[in-house]
PDB file of N, CA and C in Angstrom:
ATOM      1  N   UNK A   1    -128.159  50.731  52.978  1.00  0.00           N
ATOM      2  CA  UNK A   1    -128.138  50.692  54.430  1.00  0.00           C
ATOM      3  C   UNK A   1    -129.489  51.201  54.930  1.00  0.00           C
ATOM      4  N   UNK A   2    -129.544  50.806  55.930  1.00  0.00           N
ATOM      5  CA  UNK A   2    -131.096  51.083  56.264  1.00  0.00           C
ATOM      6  C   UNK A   2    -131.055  51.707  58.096  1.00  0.00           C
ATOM      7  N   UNK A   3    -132.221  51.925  58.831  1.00  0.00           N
ATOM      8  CA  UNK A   3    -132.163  52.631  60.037  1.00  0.00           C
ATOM      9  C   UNK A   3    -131.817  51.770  60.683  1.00  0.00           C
ATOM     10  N   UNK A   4    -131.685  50.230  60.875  1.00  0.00           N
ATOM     11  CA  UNK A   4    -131.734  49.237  61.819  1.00  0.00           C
ATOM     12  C   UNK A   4    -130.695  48.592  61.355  1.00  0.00           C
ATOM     13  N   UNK A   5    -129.857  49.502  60.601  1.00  0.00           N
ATOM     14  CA  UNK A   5    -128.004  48.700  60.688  1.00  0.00           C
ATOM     15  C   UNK A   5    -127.737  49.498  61.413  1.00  0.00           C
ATOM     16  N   UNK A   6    -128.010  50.695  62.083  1.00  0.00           N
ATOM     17  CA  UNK A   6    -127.484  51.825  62.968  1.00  0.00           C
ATOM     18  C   UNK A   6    -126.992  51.524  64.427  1.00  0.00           C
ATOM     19  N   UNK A   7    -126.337  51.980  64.797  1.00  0.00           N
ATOM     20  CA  UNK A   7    -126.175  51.686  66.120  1.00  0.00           C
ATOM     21  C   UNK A   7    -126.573  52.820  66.928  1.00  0.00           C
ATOM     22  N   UNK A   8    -126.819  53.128  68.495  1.00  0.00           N
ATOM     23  CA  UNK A   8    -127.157  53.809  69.099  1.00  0.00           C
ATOM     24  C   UNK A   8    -126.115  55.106  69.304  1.00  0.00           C
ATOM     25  N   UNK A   9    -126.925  56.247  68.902  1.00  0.00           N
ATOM     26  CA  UNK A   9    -126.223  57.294  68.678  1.00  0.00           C
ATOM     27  C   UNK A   9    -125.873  57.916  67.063  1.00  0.00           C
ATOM     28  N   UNK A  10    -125.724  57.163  66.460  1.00  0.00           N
ATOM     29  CA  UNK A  10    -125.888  57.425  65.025  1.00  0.00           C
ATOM     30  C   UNK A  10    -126.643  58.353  64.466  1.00  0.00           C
ATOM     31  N   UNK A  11    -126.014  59.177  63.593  1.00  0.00           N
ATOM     32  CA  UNK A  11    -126.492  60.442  62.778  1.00  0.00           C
ATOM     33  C   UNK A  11    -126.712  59.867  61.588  1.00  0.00           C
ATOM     34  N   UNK A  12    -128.192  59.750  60.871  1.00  0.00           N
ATOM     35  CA  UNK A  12    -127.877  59.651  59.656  1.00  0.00           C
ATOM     36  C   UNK A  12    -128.938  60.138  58.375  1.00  0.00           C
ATOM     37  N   UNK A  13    -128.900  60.897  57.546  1.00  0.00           N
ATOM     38  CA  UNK A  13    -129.671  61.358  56.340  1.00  0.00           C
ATOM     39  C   UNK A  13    -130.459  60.323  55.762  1.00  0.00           C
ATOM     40  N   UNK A  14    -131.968  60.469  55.638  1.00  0.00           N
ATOM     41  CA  UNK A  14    -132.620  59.173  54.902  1.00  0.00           C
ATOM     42  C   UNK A  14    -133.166  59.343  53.557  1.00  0.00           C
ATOM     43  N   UNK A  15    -132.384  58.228  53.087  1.00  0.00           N
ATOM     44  CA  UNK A  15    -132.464  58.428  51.603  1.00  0.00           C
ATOM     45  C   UNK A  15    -133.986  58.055  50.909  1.00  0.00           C
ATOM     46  N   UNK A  16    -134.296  57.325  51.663  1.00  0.00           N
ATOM     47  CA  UNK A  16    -135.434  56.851  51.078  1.00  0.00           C
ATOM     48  C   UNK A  16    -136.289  55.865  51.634  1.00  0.00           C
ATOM     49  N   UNK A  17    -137.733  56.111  51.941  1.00  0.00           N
ATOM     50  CA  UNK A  17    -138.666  54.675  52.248  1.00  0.00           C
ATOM     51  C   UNK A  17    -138.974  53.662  51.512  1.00  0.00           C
ATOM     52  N   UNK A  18    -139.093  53.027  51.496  1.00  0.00           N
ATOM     53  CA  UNK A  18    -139.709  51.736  50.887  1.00  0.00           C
ATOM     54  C   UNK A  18    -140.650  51.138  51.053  1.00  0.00           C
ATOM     55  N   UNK A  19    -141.599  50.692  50.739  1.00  0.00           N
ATOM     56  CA  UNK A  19    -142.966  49.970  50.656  1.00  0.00           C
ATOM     57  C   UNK A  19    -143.971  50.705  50.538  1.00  0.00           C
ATOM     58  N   UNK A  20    -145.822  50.573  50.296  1.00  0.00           N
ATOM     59  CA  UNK A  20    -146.238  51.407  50.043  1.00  0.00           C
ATOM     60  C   UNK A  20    -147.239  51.414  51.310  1.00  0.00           C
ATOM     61  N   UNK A  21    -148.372  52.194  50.494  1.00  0.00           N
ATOM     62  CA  UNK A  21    -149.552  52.085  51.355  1.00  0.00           C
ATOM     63  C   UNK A  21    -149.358  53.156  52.785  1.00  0.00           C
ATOM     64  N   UNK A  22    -150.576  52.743  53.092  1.00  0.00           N
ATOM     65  CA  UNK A  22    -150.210  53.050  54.925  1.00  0.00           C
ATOM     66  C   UNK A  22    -148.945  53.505  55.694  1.00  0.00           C
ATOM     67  N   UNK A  23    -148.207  52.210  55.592  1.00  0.00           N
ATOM     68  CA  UNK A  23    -147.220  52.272  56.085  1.00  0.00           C
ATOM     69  C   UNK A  23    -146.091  53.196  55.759  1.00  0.00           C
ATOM     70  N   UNK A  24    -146.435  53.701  54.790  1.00  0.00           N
ATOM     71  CA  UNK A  24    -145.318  54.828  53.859  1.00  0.00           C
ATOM     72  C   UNK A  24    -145.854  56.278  54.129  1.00  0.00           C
ATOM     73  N   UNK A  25    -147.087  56.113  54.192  1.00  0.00           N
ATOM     74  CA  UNK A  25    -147.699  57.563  54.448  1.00  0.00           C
ATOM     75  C   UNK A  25    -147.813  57.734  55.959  1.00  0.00           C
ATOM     76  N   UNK A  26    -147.766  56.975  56.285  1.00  0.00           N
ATOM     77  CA  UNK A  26    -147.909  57.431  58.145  1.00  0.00           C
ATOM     78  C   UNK A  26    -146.429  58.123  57.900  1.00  0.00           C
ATOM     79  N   UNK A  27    -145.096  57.130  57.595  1.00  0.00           N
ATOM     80  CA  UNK A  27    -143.911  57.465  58.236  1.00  0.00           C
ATOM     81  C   UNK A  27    -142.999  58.805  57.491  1.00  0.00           C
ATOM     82  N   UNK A  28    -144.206  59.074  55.980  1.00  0.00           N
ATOM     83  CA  UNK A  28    -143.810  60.226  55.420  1.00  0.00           C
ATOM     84  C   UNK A  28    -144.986  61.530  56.146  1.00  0.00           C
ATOM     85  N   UNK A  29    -146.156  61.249  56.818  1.00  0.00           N
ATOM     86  CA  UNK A  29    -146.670  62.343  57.612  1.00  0.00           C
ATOM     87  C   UNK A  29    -145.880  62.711  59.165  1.00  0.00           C
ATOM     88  N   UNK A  30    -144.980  61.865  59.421  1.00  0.00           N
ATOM     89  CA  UNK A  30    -144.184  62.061  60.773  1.00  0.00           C
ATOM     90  C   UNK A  30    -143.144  62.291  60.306  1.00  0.00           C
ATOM     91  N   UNK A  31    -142.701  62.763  59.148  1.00  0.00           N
ATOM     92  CA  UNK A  31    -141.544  63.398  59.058  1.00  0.00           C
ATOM     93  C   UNK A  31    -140.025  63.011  58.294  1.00  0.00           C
ATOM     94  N   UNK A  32    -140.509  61.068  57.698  1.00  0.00           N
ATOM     95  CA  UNK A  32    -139.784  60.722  57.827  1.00  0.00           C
ATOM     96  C   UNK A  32    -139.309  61.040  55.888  1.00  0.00           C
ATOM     97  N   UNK A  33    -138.611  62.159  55.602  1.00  0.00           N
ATOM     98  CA  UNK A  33    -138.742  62.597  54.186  1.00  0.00           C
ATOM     99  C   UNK A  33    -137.141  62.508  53.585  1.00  0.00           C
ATOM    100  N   UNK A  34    -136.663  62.023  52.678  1.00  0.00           N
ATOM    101  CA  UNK A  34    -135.628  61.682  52.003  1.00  0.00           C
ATOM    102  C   UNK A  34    -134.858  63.666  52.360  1.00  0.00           C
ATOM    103  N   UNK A  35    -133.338  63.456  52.796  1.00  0.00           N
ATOM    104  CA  UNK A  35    -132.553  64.459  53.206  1.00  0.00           C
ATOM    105  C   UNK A  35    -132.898  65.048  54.896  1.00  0.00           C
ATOM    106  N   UNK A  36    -133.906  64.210  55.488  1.00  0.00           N
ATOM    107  CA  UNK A  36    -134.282  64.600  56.769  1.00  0.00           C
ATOM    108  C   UNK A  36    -133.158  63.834  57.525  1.00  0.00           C
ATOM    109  N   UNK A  37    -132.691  64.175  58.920  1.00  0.00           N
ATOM    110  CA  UNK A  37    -131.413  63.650  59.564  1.00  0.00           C
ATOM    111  C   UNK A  37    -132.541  62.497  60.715  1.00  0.00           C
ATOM    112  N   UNK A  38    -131.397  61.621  60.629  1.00  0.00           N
ATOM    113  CA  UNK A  38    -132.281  60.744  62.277  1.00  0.00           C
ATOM    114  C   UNK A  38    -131.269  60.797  63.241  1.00  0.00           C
ATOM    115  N   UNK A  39    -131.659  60.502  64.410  1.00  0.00           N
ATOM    116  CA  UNK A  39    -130.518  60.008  65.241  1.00  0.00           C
ATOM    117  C   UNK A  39    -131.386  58.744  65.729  1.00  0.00           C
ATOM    118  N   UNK A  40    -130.494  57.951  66.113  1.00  0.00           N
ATOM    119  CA  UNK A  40    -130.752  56.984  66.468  1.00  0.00           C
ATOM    120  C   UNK A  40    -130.406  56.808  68.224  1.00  0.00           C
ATOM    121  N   UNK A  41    -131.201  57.224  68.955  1.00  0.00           N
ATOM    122  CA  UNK A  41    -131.270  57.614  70.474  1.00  0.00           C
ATOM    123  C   UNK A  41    -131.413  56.277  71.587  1.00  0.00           C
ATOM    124  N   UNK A  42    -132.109  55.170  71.267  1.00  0.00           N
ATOM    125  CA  UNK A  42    -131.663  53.935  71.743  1.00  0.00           C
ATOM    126  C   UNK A  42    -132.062  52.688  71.314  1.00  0.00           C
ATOM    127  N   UNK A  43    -131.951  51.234  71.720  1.00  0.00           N
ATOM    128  CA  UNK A  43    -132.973  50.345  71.065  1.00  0.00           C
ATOM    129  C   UNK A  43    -133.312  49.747  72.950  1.00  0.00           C
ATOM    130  N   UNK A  44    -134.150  48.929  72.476  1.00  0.00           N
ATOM    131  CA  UNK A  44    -134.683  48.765  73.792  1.00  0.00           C
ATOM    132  C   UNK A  44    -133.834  47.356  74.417  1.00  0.00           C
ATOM    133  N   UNK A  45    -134.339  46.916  75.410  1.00  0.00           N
ATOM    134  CA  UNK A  45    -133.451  45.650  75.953  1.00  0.00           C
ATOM    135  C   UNK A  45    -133.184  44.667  75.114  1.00  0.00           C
ATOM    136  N   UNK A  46    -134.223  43.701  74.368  1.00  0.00           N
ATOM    137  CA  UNK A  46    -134.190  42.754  73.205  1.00  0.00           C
ATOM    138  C   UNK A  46    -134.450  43.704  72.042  1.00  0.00           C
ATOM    139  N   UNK A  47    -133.249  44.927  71.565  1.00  0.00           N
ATOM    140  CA  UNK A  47    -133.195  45.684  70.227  1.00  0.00           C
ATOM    141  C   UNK A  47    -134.554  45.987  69.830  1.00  0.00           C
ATOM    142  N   UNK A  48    -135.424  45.717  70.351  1.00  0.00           N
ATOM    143  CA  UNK A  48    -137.023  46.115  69.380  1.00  0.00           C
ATOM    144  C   UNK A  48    -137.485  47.119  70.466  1.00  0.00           C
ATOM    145  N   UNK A  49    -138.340  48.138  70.577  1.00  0.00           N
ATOM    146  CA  UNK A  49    -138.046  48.447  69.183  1.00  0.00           C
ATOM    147  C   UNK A  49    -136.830  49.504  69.181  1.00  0.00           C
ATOM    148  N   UNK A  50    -137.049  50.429  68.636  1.00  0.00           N
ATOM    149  CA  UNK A  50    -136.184  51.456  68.179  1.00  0.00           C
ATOM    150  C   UNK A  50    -136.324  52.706  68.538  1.00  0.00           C
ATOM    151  N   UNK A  51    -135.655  53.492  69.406  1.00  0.00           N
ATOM    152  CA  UNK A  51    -136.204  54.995  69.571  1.00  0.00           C
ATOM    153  C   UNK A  51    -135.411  55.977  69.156  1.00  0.00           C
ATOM    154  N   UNK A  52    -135.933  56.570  67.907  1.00  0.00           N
ATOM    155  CA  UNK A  52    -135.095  57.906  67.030  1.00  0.00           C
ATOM    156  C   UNK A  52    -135.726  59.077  67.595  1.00  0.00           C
ATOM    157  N   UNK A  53    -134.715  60.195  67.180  1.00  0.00           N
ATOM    158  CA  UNK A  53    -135.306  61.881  67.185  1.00  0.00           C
ATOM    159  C   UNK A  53    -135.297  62.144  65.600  1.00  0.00           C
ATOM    160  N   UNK A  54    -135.830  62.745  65.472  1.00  0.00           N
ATOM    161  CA  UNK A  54    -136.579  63.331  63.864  1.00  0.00           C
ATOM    162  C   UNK A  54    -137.264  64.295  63.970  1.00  0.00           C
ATOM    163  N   UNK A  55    -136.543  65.648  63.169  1.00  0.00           N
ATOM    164  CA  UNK A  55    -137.066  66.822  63.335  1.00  0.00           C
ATOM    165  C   UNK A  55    -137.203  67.289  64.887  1.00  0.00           C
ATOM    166  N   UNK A  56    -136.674  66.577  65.599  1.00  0.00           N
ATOM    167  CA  UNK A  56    -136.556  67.396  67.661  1.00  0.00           C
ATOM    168  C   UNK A  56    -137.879  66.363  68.189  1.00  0.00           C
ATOM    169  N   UNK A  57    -138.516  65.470  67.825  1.00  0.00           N
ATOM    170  CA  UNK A  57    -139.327  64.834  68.448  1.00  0.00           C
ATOM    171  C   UNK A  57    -138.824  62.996  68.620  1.00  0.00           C
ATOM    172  N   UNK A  58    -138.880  62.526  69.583  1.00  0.00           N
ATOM    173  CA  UNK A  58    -139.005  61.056  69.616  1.00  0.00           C
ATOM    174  C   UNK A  58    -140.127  59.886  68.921  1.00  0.00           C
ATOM    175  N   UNK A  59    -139.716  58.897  68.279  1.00  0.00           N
ATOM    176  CA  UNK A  59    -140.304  58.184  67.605  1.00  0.00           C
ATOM    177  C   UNK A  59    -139.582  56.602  68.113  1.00  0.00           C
ATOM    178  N   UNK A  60    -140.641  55.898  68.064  1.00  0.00           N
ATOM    179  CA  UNK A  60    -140.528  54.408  68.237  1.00  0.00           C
ATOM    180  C   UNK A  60    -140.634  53.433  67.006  1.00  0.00           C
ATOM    181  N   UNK A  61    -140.024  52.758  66.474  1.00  0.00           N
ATOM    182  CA  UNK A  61    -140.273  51.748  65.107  1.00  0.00           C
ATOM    183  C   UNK A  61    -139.832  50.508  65.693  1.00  0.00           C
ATOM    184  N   UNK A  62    -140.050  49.720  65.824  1.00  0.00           N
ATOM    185  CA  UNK A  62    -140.101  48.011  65.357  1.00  0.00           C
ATOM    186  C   UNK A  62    -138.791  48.024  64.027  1.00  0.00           C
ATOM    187  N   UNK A  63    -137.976  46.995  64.413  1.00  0.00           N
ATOM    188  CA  UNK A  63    -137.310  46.772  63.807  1.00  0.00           C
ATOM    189  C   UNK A  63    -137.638  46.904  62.093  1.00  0.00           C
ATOM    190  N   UNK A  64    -138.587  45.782  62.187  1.00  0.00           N
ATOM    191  CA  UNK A  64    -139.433  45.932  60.517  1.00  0.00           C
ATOM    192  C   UNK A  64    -139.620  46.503  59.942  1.00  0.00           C
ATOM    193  N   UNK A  65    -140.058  47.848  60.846  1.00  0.00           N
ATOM    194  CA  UNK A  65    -140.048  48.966  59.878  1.00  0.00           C
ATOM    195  C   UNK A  65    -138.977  50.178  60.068  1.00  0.00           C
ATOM    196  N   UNK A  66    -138.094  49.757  60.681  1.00  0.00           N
ATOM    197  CA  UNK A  66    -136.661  50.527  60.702  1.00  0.00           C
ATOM    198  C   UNK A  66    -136.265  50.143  58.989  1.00  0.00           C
ATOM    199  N   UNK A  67    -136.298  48.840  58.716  1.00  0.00           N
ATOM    200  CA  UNK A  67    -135.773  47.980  58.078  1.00  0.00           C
ATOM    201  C   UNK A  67    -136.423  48.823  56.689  1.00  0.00           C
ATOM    202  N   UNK A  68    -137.355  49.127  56.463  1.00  0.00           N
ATOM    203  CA  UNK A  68    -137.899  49.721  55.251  1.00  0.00           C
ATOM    204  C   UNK A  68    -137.744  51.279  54.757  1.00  0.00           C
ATOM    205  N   UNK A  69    -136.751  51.817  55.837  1.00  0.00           N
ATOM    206  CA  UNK A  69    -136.216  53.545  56.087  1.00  0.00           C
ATOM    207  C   UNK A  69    -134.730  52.843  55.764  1.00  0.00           C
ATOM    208  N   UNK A  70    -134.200  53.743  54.205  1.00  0.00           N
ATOM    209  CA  UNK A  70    -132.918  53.862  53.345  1.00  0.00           C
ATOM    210  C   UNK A  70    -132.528  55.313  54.334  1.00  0.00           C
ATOM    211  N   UNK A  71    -130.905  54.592  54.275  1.00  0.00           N
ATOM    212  CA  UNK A  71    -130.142  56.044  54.546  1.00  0.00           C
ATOM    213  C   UNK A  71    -129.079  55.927  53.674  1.00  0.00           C
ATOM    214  N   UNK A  72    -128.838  57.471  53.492  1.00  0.00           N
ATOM    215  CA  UNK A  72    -126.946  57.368  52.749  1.00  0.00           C
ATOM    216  C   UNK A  72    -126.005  56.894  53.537  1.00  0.00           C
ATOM    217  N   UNK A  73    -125.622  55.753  53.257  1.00  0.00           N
ATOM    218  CA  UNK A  73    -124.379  55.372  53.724  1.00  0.00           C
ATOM    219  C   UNK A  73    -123.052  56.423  54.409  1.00  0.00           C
ATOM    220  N   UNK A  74    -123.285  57.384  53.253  1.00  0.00           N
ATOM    221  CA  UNK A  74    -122.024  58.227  52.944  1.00  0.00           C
ATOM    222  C   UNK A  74    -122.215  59.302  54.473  1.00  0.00           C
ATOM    223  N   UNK A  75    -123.566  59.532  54.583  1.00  0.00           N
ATOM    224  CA  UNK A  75    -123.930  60.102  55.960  1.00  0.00           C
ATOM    225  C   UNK A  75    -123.945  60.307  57.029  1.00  0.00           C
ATOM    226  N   UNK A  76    -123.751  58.380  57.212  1.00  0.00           N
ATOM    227  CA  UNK A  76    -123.542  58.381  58.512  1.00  0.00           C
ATOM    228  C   UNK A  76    -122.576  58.894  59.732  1.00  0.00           C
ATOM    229  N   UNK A  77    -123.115  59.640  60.694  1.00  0.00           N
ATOM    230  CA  UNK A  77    -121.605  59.940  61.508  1.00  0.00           C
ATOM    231  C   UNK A  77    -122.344  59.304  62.933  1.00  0.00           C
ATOM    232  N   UNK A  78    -121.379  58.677  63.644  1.00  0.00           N
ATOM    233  CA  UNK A  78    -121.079  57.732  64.099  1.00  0.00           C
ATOM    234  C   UNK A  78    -120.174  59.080  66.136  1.00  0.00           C
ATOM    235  N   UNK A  79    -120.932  58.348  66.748  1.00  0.00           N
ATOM    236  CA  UNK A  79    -120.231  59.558  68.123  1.00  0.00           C
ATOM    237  C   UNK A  79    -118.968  59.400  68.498  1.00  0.00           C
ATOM    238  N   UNK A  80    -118.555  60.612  68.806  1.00  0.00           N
ATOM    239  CA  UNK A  80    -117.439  60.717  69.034  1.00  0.00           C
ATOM    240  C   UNK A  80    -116.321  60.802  67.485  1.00  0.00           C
ATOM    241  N   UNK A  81    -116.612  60.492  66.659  1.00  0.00           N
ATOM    242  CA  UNK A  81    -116.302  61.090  65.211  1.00  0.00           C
ATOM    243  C   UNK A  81    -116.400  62.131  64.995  1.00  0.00           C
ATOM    244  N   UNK A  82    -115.404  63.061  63.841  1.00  0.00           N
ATOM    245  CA  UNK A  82    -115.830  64.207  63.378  1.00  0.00           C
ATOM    246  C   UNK A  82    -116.285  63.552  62.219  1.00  0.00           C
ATOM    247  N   UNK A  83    -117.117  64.861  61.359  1.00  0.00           N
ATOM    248  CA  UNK A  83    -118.258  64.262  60.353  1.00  0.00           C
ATOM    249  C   UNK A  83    -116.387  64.046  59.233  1.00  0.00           C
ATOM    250  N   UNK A  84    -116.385  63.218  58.550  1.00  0.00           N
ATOM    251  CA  UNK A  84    -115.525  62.609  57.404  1.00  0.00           C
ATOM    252  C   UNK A  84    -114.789  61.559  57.575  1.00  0.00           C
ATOM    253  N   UNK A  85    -114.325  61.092  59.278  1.00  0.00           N
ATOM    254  CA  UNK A  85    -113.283  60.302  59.643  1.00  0.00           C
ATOM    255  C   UNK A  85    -114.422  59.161  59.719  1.00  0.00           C
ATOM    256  N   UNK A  86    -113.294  58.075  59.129  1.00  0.00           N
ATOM    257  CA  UNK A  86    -114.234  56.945  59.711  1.00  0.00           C
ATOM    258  C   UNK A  86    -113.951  56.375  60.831  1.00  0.00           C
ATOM    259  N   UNK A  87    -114.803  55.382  61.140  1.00  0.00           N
ATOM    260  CA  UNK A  87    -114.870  54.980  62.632  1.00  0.00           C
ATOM    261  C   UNK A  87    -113.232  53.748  62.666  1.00  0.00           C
TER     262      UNK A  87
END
């Protein structure tokens, strides 16, 4: 599962980035580090891009690269849920 199966409001632990280069080191110098929590705070009118909190700050991603941020499945909690029940 990845950040951009999430829906708005979503809690979820990231398991892991994917791809290299640049693009991996920017989003591992902003924080984005395997066991770090996201929320997923809104998407914009046509879903792109994406606006998370991470570590108490706001961040914007493009679908594409939502798409390359792994989360635990098992993690996700979902609003208005307590953390174990599923939706």
């Amino acid at each position: 599962m990845t950040l951009r199966d999430l829906r708005e409001g979503d809690l979820a632990e990231i398991e892991a980035i994917q791809g290299e280069g640049a693009f991996k080191r920017r989003l591992l110098e902003m924080g984005f580090m395997p066991g770090t929590t996201v929320l997923i705070k809104k998407y914009a009118p046509l879903r792109d891009p994406i606006e998370l909190v991470i570590k108490g700050y706001h961040v914007s991603l493009r679908r594409t690269e939502a798409q390359q941020v792994l989360v635990r499945s098992d993690s996700v909690q979902r609003p208005g849920h307590e953390s174990g029940e599923k939706p």
